[in-house]
C-alpha atoms as a PDB file:
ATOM      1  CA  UNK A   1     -32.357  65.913 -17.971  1.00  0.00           C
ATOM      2  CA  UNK A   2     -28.961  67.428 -18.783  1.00  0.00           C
ATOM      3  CA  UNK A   3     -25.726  65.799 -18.153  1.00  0.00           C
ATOM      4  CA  UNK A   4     -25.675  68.960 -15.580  1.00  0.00           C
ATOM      5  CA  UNK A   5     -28.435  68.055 -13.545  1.00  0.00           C
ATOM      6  CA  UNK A   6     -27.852  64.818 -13.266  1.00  0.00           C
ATOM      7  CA  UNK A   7     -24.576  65.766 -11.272  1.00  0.00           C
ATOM      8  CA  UNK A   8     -26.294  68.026  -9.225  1.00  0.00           C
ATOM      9  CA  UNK A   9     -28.019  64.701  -7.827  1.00  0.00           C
ATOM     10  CA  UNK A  10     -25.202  63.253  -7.420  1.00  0.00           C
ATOM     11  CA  UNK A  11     -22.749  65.713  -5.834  1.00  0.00           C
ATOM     12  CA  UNK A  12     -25.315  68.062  -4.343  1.00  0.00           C
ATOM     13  CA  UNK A  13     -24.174  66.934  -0.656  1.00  0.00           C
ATOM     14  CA  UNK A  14     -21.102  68.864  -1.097  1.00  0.00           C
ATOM     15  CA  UNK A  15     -22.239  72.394  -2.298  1.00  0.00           C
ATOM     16  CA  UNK A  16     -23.390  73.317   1.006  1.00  0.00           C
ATOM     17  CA  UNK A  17     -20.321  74.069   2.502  1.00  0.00           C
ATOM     18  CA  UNK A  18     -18.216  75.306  -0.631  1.00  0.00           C
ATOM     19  CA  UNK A  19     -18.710  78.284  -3.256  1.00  0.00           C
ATOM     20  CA  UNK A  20     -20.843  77.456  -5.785  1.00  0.00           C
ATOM     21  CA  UNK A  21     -18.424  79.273  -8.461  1.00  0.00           C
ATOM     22  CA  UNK A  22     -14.962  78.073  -9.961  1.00  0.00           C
ATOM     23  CA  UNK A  23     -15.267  79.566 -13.410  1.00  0.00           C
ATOM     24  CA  UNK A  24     -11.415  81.015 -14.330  1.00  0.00           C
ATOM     25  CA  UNK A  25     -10.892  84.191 -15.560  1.00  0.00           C
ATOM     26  CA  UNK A  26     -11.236  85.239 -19.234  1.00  0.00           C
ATOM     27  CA  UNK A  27      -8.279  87.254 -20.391  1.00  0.00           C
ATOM     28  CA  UNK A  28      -9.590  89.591 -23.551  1.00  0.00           C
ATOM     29  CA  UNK A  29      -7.699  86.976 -26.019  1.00  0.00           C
ATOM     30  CA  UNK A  30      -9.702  86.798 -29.064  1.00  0.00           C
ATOM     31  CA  UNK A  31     -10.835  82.650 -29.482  1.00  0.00           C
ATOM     32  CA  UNK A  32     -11.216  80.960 -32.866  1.00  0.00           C
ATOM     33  CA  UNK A  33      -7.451  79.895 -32.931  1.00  0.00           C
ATOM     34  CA  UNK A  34      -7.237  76.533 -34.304  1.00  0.00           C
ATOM     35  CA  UNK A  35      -4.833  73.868 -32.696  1.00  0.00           C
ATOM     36  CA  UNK A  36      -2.530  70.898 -34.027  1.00  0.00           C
ATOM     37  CA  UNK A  37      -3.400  67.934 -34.068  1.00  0.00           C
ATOM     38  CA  UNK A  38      -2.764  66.440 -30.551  1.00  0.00           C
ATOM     39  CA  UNK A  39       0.537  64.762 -29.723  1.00  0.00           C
ATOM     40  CA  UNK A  40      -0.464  60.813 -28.235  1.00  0.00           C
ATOM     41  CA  UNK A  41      -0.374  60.630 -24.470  1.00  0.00           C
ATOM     42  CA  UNK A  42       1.512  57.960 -22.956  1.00  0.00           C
ATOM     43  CA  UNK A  43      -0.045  55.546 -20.083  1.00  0.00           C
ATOM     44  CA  UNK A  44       0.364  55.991 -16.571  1.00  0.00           C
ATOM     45  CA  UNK A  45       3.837  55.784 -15.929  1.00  0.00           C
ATOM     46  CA  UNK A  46       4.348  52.871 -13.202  1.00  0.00           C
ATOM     47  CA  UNK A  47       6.884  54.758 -11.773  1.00  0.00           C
ATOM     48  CA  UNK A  48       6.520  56.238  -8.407  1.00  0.00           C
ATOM     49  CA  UNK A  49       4.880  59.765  -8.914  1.00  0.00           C
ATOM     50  CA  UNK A  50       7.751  61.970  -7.374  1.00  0.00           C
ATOM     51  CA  UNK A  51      10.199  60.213  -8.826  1.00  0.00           C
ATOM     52  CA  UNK A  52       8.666  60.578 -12.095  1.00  0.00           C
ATOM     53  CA  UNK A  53       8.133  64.480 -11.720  1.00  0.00           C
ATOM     54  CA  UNK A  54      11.635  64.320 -10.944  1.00  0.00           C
ATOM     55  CA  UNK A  55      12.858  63.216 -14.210  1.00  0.00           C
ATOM     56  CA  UNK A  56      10.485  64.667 -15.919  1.00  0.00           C
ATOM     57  CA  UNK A  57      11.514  67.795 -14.387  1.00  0.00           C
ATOM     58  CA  UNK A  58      15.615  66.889 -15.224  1.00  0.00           C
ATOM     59  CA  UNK A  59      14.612  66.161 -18.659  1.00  0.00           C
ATOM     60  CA  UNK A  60      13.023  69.689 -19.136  1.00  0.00           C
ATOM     61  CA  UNK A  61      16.231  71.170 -17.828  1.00  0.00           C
ATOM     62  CA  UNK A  62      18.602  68.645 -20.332  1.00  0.00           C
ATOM     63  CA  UNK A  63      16.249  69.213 -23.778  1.00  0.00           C
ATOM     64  CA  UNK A  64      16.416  73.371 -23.359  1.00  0.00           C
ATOM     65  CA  UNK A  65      19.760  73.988 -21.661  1.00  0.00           C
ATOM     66  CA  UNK A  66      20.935  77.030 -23.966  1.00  0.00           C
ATOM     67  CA  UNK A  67      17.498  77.936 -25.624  1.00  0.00           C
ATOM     68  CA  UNK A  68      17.172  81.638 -25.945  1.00  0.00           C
ATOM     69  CA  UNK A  69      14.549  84.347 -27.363  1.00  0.00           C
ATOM     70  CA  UNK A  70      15.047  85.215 -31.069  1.00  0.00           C
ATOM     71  CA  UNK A  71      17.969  88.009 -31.349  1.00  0.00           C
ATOM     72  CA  UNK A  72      15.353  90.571 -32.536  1.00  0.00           C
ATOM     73  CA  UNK A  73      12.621  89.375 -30.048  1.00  0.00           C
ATOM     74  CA  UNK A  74      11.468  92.935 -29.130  1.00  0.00           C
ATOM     75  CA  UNK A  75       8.387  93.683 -25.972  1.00  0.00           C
ATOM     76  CA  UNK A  76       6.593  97.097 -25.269  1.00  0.00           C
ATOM     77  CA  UNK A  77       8.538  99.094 -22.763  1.00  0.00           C
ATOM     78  CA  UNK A  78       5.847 100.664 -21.406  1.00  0.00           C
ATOM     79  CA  UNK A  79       3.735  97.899 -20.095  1.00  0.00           C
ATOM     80  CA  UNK A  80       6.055  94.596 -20.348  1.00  0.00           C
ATOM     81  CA  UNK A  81       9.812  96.142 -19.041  1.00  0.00           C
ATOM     82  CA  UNK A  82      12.601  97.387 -20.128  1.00  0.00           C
ATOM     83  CA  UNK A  83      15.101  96.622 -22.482  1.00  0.00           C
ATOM     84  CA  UNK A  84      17.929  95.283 -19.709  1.00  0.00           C
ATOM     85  CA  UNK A  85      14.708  93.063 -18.713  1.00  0.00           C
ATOM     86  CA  UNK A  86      14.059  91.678 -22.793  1.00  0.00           C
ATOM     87  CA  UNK A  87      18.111  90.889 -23.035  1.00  0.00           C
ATOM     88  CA  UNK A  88      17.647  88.455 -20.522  1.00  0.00           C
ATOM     89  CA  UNK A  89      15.477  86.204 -22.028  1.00  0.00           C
ATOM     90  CA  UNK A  90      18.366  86.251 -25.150  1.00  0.00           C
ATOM     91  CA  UNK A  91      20.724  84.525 -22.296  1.00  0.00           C
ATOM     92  CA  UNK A  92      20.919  80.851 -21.935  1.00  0.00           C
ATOM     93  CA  UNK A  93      20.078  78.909 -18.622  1.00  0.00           C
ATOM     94  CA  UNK A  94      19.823  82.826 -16.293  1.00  0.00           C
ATOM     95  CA  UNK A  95      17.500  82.360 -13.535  1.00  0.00           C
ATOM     96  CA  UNK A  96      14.862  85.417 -13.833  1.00  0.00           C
ATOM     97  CA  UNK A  97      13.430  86.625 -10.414  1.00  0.00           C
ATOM     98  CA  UNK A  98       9.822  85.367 -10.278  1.00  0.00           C
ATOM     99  CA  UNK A  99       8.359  88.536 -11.807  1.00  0.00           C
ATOM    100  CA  UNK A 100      10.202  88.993 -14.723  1.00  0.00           C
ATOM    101  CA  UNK A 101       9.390  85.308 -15.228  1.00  0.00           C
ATOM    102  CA  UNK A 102       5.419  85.772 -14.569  1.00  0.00           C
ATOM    103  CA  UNK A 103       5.064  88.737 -16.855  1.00  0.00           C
ATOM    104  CA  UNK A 104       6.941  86.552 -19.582  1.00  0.00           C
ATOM    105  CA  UNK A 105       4.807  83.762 -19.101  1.00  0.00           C
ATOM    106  CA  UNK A 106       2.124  85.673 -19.132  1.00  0.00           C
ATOM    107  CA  UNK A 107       2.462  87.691 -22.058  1.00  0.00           C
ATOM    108  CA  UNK A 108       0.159  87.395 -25.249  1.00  0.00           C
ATOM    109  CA  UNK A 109       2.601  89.309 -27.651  1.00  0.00           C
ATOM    110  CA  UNK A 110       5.708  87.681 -28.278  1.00  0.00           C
ATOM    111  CA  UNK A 111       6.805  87.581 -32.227  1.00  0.00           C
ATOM    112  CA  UNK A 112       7.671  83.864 -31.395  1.00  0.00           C
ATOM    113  CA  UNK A 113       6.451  82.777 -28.280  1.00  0.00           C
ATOM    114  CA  UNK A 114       7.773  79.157 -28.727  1.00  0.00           C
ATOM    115  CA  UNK A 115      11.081  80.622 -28.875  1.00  0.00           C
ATOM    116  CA  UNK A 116       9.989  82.653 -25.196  1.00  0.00           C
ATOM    117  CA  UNK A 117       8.417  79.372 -24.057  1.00  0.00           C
ATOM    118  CA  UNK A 118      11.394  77.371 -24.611  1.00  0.00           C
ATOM    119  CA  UNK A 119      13.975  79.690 -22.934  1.00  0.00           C
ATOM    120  CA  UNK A 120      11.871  79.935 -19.786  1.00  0.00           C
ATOM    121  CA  UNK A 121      10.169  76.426 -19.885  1.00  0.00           C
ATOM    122  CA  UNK A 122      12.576  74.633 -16.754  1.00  0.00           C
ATOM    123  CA  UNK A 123      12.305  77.181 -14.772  1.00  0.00           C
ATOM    124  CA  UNK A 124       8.399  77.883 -15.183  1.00  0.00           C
ATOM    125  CA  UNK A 125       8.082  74.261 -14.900  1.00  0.00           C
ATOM    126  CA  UNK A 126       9.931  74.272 -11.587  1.00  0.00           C
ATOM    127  CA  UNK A 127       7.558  77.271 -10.223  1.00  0.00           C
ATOM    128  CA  UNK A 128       4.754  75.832 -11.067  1.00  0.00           C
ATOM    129  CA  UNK A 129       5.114  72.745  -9.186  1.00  0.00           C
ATOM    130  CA  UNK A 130       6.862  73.950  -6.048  1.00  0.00           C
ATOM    131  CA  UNK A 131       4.030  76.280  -5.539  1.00  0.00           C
ATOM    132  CA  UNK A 132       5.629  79.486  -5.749  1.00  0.00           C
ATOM    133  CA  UNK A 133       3.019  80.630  -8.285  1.00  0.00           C
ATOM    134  CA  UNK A 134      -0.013  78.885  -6.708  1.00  0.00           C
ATOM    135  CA  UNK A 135      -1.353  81.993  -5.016  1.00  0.00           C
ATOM    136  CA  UNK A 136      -2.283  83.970  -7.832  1.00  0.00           C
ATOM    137  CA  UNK A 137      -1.722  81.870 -10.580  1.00  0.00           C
ATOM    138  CA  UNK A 138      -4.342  81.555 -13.089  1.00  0.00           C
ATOM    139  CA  UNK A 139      -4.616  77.580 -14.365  1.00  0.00           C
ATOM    140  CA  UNK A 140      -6.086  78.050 -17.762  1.00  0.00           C
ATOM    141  CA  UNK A 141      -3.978  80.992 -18.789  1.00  0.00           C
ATOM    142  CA  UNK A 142      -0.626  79.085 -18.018  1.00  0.00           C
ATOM    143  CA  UNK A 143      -2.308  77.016 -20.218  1.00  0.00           C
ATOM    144  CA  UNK A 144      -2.783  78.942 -22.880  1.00  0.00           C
ATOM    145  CA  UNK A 145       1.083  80.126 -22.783  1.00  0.00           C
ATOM    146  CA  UNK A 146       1.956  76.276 -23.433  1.00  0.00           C
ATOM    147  CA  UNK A 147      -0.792  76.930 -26.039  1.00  0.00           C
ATOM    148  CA  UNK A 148       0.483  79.772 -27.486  1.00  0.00           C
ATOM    149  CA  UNK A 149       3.925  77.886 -27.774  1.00  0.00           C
ATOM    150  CA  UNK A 150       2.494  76.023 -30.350  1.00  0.00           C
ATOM    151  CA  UNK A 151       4.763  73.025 -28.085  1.00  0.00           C
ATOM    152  CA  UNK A 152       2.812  70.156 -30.010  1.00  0.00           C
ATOM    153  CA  UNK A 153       4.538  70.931 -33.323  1.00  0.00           C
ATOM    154  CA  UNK A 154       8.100  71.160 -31.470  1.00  0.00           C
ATOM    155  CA  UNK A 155      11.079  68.510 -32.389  1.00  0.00           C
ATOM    156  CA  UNK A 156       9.866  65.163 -31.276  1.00  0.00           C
ATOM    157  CA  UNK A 157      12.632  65.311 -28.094  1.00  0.00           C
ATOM    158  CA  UNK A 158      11.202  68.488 -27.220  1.00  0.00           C
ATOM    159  CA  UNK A 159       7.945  68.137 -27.483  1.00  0.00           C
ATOM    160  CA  UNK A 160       7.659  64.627 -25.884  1.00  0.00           C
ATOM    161  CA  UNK A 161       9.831  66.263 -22.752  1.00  0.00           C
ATOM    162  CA  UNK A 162       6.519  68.878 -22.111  1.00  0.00           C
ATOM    163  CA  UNK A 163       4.275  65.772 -22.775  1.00  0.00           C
ATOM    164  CA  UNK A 164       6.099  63.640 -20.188  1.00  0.00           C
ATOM    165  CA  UNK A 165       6.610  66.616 -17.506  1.00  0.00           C
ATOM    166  CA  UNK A 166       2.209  67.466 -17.730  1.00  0.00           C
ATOM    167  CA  UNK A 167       1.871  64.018 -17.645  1.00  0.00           C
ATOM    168  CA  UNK A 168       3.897  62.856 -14.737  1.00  0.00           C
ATOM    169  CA  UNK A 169       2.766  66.239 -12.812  1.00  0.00           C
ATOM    170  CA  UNK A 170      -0.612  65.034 -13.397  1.00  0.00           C
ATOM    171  CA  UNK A 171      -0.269  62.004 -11.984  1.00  0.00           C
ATOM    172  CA  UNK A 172       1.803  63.753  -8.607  1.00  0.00           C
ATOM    173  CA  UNK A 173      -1.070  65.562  -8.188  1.00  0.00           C
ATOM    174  CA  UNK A 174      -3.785  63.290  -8.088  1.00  0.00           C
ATOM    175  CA  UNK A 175      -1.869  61.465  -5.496  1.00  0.00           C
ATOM    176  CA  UNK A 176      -1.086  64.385  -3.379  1.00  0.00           C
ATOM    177  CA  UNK A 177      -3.641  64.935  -0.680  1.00  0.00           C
ATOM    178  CA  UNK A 178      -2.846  68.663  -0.273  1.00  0.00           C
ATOM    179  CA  UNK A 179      -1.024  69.708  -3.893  1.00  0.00           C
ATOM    180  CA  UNK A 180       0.590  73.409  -4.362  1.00  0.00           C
ATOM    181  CA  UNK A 181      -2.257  73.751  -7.209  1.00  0.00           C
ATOM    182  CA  UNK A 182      -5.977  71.840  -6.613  1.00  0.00           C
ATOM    183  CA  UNK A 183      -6.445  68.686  -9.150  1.00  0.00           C
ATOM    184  CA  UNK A 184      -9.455  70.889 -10.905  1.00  0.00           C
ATOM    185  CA  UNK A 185      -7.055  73.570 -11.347  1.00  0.00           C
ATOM    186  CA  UNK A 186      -4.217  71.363 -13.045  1.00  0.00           C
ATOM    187  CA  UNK A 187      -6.683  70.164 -15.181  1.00  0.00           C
ATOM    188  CA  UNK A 188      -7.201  73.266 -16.845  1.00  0.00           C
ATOM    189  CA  UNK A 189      -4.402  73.713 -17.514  1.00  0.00           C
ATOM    190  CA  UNK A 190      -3.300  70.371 -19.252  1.00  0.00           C
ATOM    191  CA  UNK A 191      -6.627  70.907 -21.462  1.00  0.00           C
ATOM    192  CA  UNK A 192      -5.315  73.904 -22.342  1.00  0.00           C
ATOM    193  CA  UNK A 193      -2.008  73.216 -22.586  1.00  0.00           C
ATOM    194  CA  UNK A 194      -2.860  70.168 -24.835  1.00  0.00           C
ATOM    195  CA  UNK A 195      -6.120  70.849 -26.652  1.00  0.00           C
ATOM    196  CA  UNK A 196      -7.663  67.739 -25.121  1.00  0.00           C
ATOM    197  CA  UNK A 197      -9.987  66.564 -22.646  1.00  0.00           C
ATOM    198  CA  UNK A 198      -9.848  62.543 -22.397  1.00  0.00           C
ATOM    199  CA  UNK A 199      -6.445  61.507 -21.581  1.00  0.00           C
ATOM    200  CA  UNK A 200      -6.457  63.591 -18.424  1.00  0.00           C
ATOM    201  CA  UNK A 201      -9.728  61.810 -17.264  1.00  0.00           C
ATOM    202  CA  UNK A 202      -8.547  58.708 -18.614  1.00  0.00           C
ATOM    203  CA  UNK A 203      -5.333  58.896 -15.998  1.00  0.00           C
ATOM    204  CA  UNK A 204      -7.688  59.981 -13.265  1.00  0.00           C
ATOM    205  CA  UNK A 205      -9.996  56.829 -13.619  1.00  0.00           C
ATOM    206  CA  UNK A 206      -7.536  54.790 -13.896  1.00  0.00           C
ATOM    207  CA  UNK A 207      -6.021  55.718 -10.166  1.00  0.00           C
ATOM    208  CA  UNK A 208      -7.601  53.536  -7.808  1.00  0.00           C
ATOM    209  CA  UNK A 209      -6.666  55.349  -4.278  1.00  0.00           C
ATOM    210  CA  UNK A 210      -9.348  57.357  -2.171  1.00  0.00           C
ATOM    211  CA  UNK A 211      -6.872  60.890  -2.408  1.00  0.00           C
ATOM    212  CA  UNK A 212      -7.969  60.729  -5.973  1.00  0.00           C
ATOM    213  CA  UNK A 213     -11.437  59.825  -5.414  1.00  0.00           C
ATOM    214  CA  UNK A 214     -11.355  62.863  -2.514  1.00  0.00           C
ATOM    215  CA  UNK A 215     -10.162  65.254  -5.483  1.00  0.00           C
ATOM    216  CA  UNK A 216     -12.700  63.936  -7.512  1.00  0.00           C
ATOM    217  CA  UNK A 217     -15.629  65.307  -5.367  1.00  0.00           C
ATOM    218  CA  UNK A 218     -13.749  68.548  -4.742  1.00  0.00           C
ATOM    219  CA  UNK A 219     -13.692  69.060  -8.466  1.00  0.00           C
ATOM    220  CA  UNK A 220     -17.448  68.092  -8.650  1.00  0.00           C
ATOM    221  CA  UNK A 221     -18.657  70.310  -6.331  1.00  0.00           C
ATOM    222  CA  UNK A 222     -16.623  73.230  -7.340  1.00  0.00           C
ATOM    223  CA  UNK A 223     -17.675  73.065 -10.443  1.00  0.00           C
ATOM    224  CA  UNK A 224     -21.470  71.793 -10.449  1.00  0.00           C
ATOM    225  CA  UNK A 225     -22.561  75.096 -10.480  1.00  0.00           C
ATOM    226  CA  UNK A 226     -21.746  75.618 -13.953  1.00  0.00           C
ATOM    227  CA  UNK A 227     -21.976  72.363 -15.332  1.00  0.00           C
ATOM    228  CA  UNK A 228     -25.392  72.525 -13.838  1.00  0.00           C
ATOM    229  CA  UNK A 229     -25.878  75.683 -16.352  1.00  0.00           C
ATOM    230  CA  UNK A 230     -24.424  73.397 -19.232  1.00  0.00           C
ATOM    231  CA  UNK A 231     -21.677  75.654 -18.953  1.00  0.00           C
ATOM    232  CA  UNK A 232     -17.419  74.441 -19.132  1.00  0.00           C
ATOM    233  CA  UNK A 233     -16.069  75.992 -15.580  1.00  0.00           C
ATOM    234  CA  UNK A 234     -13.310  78.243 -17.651  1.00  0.00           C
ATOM    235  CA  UNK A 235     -12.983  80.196 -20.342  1.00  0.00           C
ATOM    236  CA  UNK A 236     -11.157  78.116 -22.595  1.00  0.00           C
ATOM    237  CA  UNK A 237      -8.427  79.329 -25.538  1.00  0.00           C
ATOM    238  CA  UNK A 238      -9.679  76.458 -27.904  1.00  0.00           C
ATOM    239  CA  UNK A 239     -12.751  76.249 -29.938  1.00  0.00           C
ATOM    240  CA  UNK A 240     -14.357  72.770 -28.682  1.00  0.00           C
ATOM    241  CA  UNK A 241     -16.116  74.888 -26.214  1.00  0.00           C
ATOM    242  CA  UNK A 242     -19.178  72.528 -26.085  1.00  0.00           C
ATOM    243  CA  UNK A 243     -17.209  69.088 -26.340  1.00  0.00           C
ATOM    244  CA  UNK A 244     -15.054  70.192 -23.916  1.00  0.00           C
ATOM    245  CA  UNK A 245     -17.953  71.126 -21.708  1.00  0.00           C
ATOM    246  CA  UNK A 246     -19.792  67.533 -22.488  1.00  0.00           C
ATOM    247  CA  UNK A 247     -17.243  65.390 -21.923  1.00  0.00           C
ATOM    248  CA  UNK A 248     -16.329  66.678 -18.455  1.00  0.00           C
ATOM    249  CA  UNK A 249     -20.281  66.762 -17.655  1.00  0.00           C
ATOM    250  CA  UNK A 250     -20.426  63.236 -18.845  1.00  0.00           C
ATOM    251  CA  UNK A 251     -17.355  61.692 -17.158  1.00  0.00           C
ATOM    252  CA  UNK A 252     -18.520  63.321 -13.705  1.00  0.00           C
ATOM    253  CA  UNK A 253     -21.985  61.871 -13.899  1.00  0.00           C
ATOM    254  CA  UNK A 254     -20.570  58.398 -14.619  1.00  0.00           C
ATOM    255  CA  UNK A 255     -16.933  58.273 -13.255  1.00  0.00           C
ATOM    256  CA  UNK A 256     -17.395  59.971  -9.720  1.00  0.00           C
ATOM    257  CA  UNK A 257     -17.587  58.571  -6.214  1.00  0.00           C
ATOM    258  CA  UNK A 258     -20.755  57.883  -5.072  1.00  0.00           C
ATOM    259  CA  UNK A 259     -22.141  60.603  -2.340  1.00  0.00           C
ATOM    260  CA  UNK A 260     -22.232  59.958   1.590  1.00  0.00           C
ATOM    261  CA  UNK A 261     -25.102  60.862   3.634  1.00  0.00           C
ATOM    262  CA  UNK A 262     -26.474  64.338   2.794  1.00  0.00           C
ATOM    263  CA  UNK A 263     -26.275  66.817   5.587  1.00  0.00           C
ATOM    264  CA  UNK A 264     -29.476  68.541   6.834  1.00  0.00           C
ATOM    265  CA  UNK A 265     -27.759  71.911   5.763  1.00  0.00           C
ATOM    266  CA  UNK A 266     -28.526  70.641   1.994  1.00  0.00           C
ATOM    267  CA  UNK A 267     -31.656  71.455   2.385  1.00  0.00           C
ATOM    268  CA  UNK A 268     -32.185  74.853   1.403  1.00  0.00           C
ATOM    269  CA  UNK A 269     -29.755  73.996  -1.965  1.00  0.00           C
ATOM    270  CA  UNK A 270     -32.244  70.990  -2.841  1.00  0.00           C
ATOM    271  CA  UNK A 271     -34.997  73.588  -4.109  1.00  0.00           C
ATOM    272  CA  UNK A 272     -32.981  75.422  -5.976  1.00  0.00           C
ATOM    273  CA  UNK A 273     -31.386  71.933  -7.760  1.00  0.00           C
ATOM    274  CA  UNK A 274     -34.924  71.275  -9.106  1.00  0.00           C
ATOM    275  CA  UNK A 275     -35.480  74.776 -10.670  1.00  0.00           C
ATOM    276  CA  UNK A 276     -36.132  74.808 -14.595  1.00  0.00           C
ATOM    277  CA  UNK A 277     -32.350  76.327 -16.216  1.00  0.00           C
ATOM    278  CA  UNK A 278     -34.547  79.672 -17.391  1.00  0.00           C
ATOM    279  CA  UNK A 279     -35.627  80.322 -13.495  1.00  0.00           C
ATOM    280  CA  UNK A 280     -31.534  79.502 -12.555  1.00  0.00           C
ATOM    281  CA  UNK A 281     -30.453  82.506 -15.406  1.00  0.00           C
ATOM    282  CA  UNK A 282     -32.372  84.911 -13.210  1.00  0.00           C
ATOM    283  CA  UNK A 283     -31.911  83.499  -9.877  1.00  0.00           C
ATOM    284  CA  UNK A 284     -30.380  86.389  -7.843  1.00  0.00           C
ATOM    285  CA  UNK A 285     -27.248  84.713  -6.731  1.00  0.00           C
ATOM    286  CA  UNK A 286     -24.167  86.688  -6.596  1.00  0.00           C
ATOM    287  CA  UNK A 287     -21.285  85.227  -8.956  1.00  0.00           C
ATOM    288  CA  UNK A 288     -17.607  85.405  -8.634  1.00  0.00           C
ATOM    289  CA  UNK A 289     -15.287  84.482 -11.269  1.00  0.00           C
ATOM    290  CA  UNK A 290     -12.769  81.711 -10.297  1.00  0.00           C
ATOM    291  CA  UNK A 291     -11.384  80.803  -6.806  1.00  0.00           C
ATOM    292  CA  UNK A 292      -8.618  82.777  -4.771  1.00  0.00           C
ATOM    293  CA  UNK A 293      -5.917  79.517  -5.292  1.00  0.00           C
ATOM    294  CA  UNK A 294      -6.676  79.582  -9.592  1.00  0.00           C
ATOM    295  CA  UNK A 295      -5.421  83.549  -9.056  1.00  0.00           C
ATOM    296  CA  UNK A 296      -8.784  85.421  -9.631  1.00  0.00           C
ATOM    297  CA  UNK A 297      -9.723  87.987  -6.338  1.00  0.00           C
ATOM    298  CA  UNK A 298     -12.738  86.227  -5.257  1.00  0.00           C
ATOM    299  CA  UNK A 299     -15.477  89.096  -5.295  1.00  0.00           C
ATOM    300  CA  UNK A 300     -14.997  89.469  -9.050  1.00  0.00           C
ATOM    301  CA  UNK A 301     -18.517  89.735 -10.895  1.00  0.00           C
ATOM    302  CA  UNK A 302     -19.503  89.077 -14.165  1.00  0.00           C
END
């Protein structure tokens, strides 16, 4: 029995009710980039979680007050913007308006994107936890921008001040019953963002409170589907595809809450749980890629 199936017992109580989808949306990025070698995450911070977003958040603005985009950083007029638009980013500390700042975020092209990255960094940082990006924001390619950054091979201050600020917005949002951007969703994008599974789900069984625990079986159910399929729920920018996809399979089966009583409108779902994976490949169930809150339109097939 797969490490997929074996959550499907476990978490099957919840699938009812919810979609059984989740996967993100692939961007046409070519894969087979190769990352650094991981910086070391720090502990839990003992802090109190706001408080510790808010520094974390103040030290982002300290370490890259004045960073610009190279002097010859150039972007496609046609598609990106416009040249008034580009000499922006070559200002220090100018607050973009929110779409100027998505579609440099978002951007694959940039001659250095760390350069990009660090110029916008506070105030993307700031967006992305006060929600103003959580309706169509898409986890695992925000990501892939930190990604793309190459932020791991950054100064030591610099690079320890994005470590500290996913870390201590991690840890916000596991204790947030109702975050801007759902736990599963933030976890996407720390993977991507650092190349690494474990010390995400090393914080997360560490908490000890039942909001975590309730994010926990949110996470499981919206992604049991795949897992079930031996698939990772996104479309990931690193290669360790199937690690990746093990290790969150594993740590569900052995890490998550046990299930309540299962409702009679499980049921129906329970057959379908016990299928063989080759009858599942062909079962004719509609899929949609990602969820409305990761910034996919729900509706999208594969």
């Amino acid at each position: 029995m797969t490490a997929g199936a074996l959550i499907i017992g476990r978490f099957g109580k919840d699938l009812a009710d919810k979609d059984l989808t989740g996967k993100t949306a692939r961007n046409s990025v070519a894969t087979g980039r190769s990352h650094p070698e991981t910086v070391p995450m720090t502990n839990p911070d003992a802090t109190p979680p706001r408080v510790r977003l808010d520094h974390a958040l103040e030290s982002l603005a300290l370490t890259f007050r004045g960073m610009t985009a190279r002097a010859d950083e150039v972007q496609c007029t046609c598609h990106w913007g416009d040249e008034d638009e580009l000499a922006l980013l070559k200002v220090p500390d100018l607050e973009l308006d929110p779409d100027l700042l998505r579609r440099t975020w978002t951007a694959l092209d940039w001659n250095d994107h760390g350069a990009v990255l660090r110029r916008i960094l506070p105030q993307f940082a700031r967006s992305l936890v006060g929600g103003t990006t959580a309706r169509w924001i898409n986890t695992a390619e925000a990501g892939r921008s930190f990604a793309l950054g190459d932020w791991q091979r950054w100064p030591v201050p610099q690079r320890t001040a994005v470590e500290e600020f996913l870390h201590a917005w991690w840890a916000h949002s596991l204790a947030d019953p109702a975050p801007a951007i759902p736990v599963h969703d933030l976890l996407v994008l720390c993977v991507e963002a650092s190349a690494t599974l474990t010390p995400w789900l090393t914080v997360w069984e560490a908490v000890g409170h039942d909001t975590a625990d309730r994010h926990r079986e949110e996470a499981a159910a919206h992604w049991a589907y795949d897992l079930m399929r031996d698939e990772l729920p996104w479309y990931t920018w690193h290669d360790d595809e199937d690690a990746l996809r093990t290790e969150l399979a594993a740590w569900f089966t052995h890490h998550a809450p046990p299930p309540t009583a299962q409702p009679q409108s499980l049921v129906p779902h329970q057959a379908t749980f016990a299928l063989p994976m080759a009858t599942l490949t062909t079962w004719p169930m509609k899929r949609t890629v990602g969820a409305a809150r990761s910034g996919t339109p729900r509706g999208t097939t594969r």
